[in-house]
Protein backbone atom coordinates (compact mmCIF):
# COMPACT_ATOMS: atom_id res chain seq x y z
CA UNK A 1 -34.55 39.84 3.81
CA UNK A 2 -35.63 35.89 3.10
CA UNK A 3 -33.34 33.63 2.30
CA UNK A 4 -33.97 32.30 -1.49
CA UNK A 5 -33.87 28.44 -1.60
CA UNK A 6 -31.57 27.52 -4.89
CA UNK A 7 -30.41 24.49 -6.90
CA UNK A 8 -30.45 21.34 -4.57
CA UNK A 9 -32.15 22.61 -1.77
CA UNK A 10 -35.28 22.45 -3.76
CA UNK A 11 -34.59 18.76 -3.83
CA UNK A 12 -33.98 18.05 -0.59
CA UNK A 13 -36.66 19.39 0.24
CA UNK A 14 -38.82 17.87 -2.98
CA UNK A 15 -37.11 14.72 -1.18
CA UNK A 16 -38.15 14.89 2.59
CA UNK A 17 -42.10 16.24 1.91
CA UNK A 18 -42.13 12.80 -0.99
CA UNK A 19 -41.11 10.54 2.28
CA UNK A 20 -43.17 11.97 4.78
CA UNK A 21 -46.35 10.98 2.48
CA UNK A 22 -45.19 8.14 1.47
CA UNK A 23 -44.70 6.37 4.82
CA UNK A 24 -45.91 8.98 7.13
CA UNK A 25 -44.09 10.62 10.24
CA UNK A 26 -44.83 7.50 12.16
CA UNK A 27 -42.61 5.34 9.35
CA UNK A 28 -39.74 7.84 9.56
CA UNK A 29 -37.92 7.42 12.75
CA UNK A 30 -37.96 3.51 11.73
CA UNK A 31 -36.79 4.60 7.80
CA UNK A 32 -34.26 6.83 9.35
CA UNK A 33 -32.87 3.78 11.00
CA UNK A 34 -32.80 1.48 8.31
CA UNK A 35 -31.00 3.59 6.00
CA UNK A 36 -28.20 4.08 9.17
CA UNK A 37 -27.83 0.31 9.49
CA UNK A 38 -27.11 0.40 5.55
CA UNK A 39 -24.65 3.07 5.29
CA UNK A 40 -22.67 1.37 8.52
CA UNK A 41 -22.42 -1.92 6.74
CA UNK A 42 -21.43 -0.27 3.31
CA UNK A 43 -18.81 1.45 5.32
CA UNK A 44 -17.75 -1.82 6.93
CA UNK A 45 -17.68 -3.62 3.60
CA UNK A 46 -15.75 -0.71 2.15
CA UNK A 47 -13.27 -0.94 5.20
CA UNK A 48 -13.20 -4.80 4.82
CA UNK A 49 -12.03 -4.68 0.99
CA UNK A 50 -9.51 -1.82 1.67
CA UNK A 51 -7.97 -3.86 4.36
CA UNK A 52 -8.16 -6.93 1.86
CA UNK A 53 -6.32 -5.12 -0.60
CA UNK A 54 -3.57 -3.64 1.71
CA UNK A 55 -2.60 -6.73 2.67
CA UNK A 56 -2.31 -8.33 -0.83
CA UNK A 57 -0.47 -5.33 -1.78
CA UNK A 58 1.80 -5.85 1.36
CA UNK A 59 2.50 -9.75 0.35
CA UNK A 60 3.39 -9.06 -3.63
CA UNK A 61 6.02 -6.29 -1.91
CA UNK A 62 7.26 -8.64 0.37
CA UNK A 63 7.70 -11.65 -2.48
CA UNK A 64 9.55 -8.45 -4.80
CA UNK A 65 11.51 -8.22 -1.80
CA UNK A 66 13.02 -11.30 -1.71
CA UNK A 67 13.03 -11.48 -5.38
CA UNK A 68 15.64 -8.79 -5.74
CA UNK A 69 17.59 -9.63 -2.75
CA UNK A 70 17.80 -13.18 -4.23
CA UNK A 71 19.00 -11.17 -7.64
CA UNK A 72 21.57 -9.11 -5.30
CA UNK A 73 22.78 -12.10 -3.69
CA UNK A 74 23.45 -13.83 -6.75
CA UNK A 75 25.19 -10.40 -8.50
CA UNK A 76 27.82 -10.88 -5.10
CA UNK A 77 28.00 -14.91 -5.17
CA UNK A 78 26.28 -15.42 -1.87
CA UNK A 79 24.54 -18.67 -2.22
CA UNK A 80 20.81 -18.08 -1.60
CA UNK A 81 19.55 -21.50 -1.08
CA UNK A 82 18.31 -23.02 2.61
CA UNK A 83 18.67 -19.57 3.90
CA UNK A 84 15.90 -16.67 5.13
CA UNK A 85 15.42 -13.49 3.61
CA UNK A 86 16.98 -11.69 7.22
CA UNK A 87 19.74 -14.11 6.69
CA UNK A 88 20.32 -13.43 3.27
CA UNK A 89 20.31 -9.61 3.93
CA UNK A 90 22.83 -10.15 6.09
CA UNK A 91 25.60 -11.93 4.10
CA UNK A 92 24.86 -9.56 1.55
CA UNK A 93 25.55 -6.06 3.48
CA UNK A 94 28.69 -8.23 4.54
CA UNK A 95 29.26 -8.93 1.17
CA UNK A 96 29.18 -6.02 -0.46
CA UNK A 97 31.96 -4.29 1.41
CA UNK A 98 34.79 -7.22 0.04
CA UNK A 99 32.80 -7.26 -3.86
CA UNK A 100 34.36 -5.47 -6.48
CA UNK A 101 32.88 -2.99 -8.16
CA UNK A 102 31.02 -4.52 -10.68
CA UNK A 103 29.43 -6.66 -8.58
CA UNK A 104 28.05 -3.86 -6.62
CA UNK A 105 26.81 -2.76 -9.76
CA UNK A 106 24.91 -5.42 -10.51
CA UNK A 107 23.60 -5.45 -7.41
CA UNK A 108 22.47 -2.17 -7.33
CA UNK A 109 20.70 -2.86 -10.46
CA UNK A 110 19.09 -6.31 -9.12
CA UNK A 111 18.02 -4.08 -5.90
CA UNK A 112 16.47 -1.34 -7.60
CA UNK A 113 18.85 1.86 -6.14
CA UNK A 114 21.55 2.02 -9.46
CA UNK A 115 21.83 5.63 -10.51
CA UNK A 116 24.04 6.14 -13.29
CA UNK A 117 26.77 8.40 -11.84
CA UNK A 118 27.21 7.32 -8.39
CA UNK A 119 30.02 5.84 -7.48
CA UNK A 120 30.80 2.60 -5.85
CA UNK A 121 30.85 4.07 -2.47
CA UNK A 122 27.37 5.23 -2.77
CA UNK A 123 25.91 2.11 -3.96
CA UNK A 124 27.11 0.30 -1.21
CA UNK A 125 25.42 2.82 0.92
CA UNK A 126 21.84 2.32 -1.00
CA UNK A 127 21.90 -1.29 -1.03
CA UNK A 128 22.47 -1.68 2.96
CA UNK A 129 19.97 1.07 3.15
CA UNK A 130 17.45 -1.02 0.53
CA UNK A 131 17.96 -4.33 2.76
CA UNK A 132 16.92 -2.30 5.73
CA UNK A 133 18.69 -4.40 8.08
């Protein structure tokens, strides 16, 4: 029984026999090659913009990093000026084991990890964990 040709195999097909008389079998090993070089410097393009974008992705979490750790640190009364982020992470996941418990409140809040319901305890827990330090 012959296979029946359906649907877009006709225009493959339609597409392949339209090449070979346009440029002729001679043309097509050099066509074939042409259209390789193209879709590898699409892909590289793509690759370059993805990588592009990861990276400015990367940076704006990295500056709402130190955004909320500057928010934390001020919610505890550690002074955040003249001092790195690493240092800063530090003095607060020192700080947040003396700060009462409004303070770690509102520093859960300023680093994103406040759940209603959880007690003080716990929120000390998900800020050093947030800091990753």
């Amino acid at each position: 029984m012959a296979a029946q040709i359906e649907g877009i195999e006709w225009v493959v097909i339609l597409i392949i026999i339209a090449v070979l008389l346009l440029f002729g079998p001679s043309k097509l090993p050099e066509l074939a090659r042409g259209v390789g070089r193209a879709l590898g410097e699409f892909r590289r393009g793509r690759m370059e913009i993805e990588r592009e974008i990861s990276t400015e992705l990367s940076t704006m979490d990295a500056r709402d990093m130190r955004v909320r750790v500057e928010k934390a640190a001020g919610a505890l009364g550690v002074p955040a000026t003249g001092r790195s982020e690493m240092q800063l992470k530090l003095d607060i996941a020192r700080a947040v084991d003396r700060a009462h418990d409004e303070q770690v409140v509102s520093a859960a809040q300023a680093m994103g990890v406040y759940s209603s319901g959880s007690d003080v305890t716990r929120l000390k827990e998900q800020i050093i964990k947030a800091l990753n330090v």
